[in-house]
PDB file of N, CA and C in Angstrom:
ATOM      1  N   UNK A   1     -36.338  17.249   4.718  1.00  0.00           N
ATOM      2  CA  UNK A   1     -35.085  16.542   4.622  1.00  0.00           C
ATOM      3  C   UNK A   1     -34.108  17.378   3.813  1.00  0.00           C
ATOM      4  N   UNK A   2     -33.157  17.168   4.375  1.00  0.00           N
ATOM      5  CA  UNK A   2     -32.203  18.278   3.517  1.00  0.00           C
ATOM      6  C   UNK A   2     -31.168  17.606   2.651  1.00  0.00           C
ATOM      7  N   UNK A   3     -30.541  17.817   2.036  1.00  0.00           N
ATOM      8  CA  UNK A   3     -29.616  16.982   1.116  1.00  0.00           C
ATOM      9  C   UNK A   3     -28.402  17.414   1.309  1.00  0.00           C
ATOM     10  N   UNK A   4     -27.263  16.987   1.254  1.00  0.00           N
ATOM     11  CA  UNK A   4     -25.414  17.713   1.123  1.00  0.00           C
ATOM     12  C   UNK A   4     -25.454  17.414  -0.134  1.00  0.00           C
ATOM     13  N   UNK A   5     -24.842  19.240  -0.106  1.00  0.00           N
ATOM     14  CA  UNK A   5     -24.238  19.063  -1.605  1.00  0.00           C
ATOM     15  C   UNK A   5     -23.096  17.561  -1.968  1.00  0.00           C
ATOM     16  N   UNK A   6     -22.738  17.425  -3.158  1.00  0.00           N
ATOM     17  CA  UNK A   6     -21.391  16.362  -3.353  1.00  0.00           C
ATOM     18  C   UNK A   6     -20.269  17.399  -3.322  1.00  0.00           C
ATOM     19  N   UNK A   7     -20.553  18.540  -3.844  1.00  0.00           N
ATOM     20  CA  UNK A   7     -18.951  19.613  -3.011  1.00  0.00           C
ATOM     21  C   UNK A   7     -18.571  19.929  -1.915  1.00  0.00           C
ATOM     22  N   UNK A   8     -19.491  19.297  -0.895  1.00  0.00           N
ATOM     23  CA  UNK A   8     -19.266  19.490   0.632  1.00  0.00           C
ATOM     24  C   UNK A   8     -17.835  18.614   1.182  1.00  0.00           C
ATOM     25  N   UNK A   9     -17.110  19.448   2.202  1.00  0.00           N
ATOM     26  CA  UNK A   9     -16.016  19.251   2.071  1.00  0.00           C
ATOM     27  C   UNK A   9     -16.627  17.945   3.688  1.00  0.00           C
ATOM     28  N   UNK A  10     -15.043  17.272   3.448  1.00  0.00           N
ATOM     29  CA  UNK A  10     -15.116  16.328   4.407  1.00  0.00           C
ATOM     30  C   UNK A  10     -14.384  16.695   5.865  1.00  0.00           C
ATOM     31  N   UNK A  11     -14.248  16.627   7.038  1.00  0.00           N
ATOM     32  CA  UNK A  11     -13.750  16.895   7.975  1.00  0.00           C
ATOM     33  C   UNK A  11     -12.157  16.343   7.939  1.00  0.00           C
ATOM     34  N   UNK A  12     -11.339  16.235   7.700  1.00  0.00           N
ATOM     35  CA  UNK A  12      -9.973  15.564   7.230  1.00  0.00           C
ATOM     36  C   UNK A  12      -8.957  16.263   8.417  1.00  0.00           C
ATOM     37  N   UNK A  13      -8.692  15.724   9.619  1.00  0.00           N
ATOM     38  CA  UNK A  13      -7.488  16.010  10.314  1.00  0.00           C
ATOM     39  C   UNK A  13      -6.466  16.874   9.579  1.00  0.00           C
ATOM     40  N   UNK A  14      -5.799  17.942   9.783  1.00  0.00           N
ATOM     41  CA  UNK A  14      -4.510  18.359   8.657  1.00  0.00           C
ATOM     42  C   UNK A  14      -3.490  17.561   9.323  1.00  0.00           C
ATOM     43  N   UNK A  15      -2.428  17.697   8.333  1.00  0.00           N
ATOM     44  CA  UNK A  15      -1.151  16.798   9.026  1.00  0.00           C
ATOM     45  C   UNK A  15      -0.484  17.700   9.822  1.00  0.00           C
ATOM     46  N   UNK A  16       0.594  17.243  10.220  1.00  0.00           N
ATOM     47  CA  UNK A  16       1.714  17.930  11.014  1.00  0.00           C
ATOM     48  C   UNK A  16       2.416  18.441  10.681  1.00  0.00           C
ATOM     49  N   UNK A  17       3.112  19.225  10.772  1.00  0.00           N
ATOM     50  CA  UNK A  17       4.481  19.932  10.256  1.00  0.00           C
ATOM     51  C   UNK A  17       5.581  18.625   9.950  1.00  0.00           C
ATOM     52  N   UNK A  18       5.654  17.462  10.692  1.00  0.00           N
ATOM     53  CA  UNK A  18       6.142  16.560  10.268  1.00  0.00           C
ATOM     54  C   UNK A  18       5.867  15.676   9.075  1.00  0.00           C
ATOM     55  N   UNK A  19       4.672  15.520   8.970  1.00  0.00           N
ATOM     56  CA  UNK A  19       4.172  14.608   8.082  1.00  0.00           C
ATOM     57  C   UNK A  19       3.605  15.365   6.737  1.00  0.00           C
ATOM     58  N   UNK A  20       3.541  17.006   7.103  1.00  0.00           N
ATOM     59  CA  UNK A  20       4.010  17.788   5.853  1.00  0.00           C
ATOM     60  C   UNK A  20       5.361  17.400   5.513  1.00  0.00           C
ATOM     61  N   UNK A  21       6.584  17.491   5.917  1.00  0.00           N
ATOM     62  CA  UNK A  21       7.664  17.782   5.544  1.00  0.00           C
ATOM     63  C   UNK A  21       8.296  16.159   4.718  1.00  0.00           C
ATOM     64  N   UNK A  22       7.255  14.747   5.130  1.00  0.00           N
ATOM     65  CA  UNK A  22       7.618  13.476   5.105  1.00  0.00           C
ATOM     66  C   UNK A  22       6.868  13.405   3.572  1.00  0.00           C
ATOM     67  N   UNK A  23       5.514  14.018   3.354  1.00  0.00           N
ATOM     68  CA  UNK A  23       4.850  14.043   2.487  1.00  0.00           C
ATOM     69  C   UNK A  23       5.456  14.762   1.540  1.00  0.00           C
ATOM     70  N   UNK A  24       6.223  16.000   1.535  1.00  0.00           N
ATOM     71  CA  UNK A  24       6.607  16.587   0.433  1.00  0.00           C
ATOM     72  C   UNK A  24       7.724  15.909  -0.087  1.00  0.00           C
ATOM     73  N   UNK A  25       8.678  15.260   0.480  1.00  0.00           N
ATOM     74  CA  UNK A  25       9.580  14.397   0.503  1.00  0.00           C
ATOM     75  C   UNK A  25       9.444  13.108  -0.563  1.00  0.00           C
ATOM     76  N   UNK A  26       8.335  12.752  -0.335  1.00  0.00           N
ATOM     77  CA  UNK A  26       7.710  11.370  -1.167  1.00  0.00           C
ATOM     78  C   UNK A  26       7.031  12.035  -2.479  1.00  0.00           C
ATOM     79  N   UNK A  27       6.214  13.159  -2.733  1.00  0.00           N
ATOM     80  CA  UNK A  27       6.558  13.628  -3.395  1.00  0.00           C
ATOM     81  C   UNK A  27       6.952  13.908  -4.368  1.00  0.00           C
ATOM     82  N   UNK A  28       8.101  14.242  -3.326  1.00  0.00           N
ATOM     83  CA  UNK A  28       9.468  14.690  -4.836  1.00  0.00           C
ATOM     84  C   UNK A  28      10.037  14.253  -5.157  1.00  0.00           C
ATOM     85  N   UNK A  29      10.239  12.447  -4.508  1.00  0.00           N
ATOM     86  CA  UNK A  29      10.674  11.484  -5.118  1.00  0.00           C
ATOM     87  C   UNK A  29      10.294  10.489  -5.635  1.00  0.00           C
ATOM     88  N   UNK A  30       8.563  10.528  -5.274  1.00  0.00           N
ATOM     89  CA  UNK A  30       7.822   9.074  -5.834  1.00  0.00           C
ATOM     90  C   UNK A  30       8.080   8.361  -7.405  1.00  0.00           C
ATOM     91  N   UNK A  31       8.314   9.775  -8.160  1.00  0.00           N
ATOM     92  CA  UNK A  31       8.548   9.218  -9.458  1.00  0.00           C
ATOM     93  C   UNK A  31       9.916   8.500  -9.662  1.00  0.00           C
ATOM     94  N   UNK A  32      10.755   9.061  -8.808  1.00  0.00           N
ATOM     95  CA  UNK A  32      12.108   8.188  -8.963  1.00  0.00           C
ATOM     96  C   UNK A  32      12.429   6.943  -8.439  1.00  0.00           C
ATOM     97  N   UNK A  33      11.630   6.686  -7.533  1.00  0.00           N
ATOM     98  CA  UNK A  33      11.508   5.016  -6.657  1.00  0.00           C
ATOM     99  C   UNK A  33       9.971   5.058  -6.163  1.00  0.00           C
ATOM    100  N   UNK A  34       9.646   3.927  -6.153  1.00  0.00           N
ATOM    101  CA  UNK A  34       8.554   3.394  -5.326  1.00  0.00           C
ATOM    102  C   UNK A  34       8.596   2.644  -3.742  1.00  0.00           C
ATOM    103  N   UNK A  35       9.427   2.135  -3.408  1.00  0.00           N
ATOM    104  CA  UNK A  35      10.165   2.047  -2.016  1.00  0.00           C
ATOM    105  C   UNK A  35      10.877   2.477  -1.471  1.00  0.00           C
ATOM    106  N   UNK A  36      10.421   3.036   0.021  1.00  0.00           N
ATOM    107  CA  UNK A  36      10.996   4.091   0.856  1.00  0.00           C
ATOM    108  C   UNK A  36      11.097   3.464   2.065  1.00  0.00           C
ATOM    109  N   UNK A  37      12.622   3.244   2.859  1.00  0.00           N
ATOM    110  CA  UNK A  37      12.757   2.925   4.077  1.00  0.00           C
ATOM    111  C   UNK A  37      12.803   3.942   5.400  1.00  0.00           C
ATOM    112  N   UNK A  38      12.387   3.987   6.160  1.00  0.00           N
ATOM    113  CA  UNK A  38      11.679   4.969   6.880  1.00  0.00           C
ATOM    114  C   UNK A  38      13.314   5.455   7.670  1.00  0.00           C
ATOM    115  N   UNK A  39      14.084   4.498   7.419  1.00  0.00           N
ATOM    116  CA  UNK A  39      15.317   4.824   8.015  1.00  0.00           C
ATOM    117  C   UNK A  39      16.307   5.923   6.881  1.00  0.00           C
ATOM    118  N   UNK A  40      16.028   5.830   5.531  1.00  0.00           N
ATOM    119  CA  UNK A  40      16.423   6.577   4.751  1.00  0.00           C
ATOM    120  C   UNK A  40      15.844   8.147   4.502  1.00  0.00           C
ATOM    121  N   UNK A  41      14.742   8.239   5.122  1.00  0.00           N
ATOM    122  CA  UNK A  41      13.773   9.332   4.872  1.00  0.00           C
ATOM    123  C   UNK A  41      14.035  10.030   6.383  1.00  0.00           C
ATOM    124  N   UNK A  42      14.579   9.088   6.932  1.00  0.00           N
ATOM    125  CA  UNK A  42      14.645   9.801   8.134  1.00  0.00           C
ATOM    126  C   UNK A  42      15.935   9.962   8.555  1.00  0.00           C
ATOM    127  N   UNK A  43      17.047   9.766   7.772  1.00  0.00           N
ATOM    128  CA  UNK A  43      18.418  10.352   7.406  1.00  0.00           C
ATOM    129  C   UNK A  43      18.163  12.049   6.639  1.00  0.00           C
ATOM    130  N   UNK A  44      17.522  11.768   5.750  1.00  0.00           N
ATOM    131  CA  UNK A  44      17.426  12.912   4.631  1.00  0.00           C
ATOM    132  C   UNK A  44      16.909  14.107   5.496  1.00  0.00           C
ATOM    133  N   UNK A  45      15.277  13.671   6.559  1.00  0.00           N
ATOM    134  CA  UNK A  45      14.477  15.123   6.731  1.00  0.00           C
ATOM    135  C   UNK A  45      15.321  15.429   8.475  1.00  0.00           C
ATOM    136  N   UNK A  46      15.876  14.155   8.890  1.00  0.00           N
ATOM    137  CA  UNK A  46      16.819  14.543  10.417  1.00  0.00           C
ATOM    138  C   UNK A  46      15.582  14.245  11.676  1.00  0.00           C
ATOM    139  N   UNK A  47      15.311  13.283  11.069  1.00  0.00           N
ATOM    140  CA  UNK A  47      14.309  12.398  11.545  1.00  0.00           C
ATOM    141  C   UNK A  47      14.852  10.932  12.205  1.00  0.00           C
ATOM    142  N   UNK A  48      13.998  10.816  13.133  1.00  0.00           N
ATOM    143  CA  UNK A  48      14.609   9.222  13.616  1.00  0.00           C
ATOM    144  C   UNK A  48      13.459   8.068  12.740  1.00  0.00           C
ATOM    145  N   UNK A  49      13.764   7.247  12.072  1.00  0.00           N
ATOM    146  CA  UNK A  49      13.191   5.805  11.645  1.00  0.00           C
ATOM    147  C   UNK A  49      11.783   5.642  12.226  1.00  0.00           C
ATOM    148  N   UNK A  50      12.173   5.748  13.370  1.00  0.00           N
ATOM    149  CA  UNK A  50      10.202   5.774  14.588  1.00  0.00           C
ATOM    150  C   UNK A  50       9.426   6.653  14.126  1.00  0.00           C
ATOM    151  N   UNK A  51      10.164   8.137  14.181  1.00  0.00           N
ATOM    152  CA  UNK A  51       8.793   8.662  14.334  1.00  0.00           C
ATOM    153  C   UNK A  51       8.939   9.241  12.449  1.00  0.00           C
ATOM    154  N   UNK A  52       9.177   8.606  11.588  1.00  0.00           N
ATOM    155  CA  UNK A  52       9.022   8.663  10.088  1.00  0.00           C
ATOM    156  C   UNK A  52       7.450   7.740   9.988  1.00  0.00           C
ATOM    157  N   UNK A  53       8.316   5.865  10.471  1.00  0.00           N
ATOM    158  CA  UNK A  53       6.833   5.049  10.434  1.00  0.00           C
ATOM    159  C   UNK A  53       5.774   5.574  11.078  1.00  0.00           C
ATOM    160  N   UNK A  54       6.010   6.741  12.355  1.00  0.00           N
ATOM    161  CA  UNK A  54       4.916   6.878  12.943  1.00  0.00           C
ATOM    162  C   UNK A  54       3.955   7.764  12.568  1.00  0.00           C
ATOM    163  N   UNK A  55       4.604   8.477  11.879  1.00  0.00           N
ATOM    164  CA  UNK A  55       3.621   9.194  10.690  1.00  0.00           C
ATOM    165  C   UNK A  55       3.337   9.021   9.227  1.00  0.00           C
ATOM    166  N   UNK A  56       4.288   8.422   9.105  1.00  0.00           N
ATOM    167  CA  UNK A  56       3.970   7.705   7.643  1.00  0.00           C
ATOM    168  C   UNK A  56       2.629   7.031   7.784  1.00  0.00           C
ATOM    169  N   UNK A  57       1.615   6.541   9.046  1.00  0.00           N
ATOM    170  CA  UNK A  57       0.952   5.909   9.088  1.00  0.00           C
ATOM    171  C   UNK A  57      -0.356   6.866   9.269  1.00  0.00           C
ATOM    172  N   UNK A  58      -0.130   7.934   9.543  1.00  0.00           N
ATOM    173  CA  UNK A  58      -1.022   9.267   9.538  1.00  0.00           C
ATOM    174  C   UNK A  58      -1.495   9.814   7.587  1.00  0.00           C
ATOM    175  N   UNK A  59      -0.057   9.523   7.060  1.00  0.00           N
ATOM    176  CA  UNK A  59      -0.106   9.996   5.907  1.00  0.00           C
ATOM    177  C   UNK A  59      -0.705   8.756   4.758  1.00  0.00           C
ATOM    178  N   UNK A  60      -0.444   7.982   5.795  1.00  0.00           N
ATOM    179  CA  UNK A  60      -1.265   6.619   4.919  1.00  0.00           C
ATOM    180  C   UNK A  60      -2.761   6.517   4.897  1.00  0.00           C
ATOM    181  N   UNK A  61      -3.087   7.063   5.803  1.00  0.00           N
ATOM    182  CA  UNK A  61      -4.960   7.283   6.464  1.00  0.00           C
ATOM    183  C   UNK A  61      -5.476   8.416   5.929  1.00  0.00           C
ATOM    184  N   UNK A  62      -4.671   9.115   5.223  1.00  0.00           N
ATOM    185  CA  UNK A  62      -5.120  10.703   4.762  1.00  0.00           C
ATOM    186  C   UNK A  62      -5.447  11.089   3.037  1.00  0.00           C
ATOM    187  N   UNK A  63      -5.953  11.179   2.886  1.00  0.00           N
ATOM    188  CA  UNK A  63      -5.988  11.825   1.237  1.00  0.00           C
ATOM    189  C   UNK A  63      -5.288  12.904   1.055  1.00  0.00           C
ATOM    190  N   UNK A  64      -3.764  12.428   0.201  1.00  0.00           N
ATOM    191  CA  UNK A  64      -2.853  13.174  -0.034  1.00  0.00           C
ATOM    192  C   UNK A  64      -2.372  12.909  -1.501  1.00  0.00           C
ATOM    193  N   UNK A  65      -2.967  11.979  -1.717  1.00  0.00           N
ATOM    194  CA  UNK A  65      -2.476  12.488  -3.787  1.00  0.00           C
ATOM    195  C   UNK A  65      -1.912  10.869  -3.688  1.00  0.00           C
ATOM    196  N   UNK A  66      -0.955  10.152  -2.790  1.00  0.00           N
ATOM    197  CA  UNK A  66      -0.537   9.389  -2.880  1.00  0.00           C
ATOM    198  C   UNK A  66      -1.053   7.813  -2.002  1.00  0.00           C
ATOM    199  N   UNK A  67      -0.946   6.556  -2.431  1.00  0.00           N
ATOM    200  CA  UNK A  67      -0.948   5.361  -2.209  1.00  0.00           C
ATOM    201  C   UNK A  67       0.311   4.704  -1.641  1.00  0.00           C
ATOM    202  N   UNK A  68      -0.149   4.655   0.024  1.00  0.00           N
ATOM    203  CA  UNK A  68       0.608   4.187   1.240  1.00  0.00           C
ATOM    204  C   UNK A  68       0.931   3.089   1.524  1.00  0.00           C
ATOM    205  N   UNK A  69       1.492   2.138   1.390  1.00  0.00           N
ATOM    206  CA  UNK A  69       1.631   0.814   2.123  1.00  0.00           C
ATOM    207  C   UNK A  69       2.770   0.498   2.414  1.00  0.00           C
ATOM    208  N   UNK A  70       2.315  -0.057   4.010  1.00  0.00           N
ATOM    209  CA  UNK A  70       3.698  -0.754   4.551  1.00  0.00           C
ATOM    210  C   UNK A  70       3.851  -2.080   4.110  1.00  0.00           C
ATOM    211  N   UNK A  71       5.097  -2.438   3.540  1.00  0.00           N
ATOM    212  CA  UNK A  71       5.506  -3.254   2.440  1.00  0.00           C
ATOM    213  C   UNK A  71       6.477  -4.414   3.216  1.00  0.00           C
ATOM    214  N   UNK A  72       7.343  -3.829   4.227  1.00  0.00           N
ATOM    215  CA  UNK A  72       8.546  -5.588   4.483  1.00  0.00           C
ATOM    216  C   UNK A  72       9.177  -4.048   5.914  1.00  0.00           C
ATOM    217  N   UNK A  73       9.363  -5.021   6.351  1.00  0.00           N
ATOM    218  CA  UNK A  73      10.715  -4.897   7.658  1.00  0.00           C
ATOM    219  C   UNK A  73      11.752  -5.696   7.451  1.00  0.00           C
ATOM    220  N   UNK A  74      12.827  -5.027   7.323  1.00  0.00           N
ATOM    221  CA  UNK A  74      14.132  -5.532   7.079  1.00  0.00           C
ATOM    222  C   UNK A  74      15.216  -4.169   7.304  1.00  0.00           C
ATOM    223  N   UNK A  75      15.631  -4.120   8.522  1.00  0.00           N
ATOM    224  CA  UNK A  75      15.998  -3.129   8.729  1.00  0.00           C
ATOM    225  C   UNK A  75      15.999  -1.907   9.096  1.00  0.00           C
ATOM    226  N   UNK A  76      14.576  -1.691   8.735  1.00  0.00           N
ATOM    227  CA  UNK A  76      13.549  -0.364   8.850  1.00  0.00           C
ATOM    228  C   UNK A  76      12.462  -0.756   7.479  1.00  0.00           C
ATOM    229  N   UNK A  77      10.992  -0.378   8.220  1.00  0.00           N
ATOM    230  CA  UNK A  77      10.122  -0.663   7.654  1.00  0.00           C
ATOM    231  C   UNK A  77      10.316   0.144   6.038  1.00  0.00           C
ATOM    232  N   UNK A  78       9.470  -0.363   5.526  1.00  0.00           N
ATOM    233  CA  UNK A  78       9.936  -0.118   4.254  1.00  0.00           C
ATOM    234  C   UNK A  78       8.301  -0.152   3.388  1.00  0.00           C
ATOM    235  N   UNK A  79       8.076   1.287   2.747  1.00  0.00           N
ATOM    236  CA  UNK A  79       6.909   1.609   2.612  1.00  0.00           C
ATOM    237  C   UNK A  79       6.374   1.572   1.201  1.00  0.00           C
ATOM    238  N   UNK A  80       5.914   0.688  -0.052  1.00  0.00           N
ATOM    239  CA  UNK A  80       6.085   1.177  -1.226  1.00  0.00           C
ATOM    240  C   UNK A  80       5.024   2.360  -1.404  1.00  0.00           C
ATOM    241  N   UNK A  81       5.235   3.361  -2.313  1.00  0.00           N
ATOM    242  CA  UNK A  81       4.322   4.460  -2.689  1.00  0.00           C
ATOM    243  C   UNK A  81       4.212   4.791  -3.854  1.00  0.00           C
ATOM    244  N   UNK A  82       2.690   5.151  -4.283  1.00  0.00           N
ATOM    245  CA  UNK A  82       2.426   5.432  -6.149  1.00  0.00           C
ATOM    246  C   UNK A  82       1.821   6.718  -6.327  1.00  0.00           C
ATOM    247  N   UNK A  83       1.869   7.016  -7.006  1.00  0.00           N
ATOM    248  CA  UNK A  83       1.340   8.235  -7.461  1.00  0.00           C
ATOM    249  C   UNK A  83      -0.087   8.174  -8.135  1.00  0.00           C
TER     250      UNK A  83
END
């Protein structure tokens, strides 16, 4: 019987060039707000609202440093995030 080490790495999808660019974004602002409307994030990176939530939901499933949740629709979904 063989054992895995506990430093054995896990198989983890990488993100996208999008959901890099959504992730660095949150980021660099998590400390300044904790709610992010997918319509505002997707003003800033020149992104449409859709496909922000639609990866925001990739980046929510992923181990990235940060804590994902979709929080209220009102306008555009609206995501709080912690560090």
């Amino acid at each position: 019987m063989s054992a895995t080490p506990a430093s054995a790495s896990v198989n983890v999808p990488a993100l996208s060039e999008k959901q890099e660019r959504i992730l660095a974004y949150l980021h660099e602002h998590v400390d300044e707000q904790t709610y992010f409307k997918s319509r505002l994030i997707g003003d800033e990176l020149d992104l449409s609202a859709k496909e922000v939530g639609t990866n925001m939901t990739a980046i929510q499933n992923s181990e990235v440093g940060l804590d994902v949740e979709k929080w209220g629709y009102s306008s555009s979904t609206t995501w709080k995030v912690t560090a």
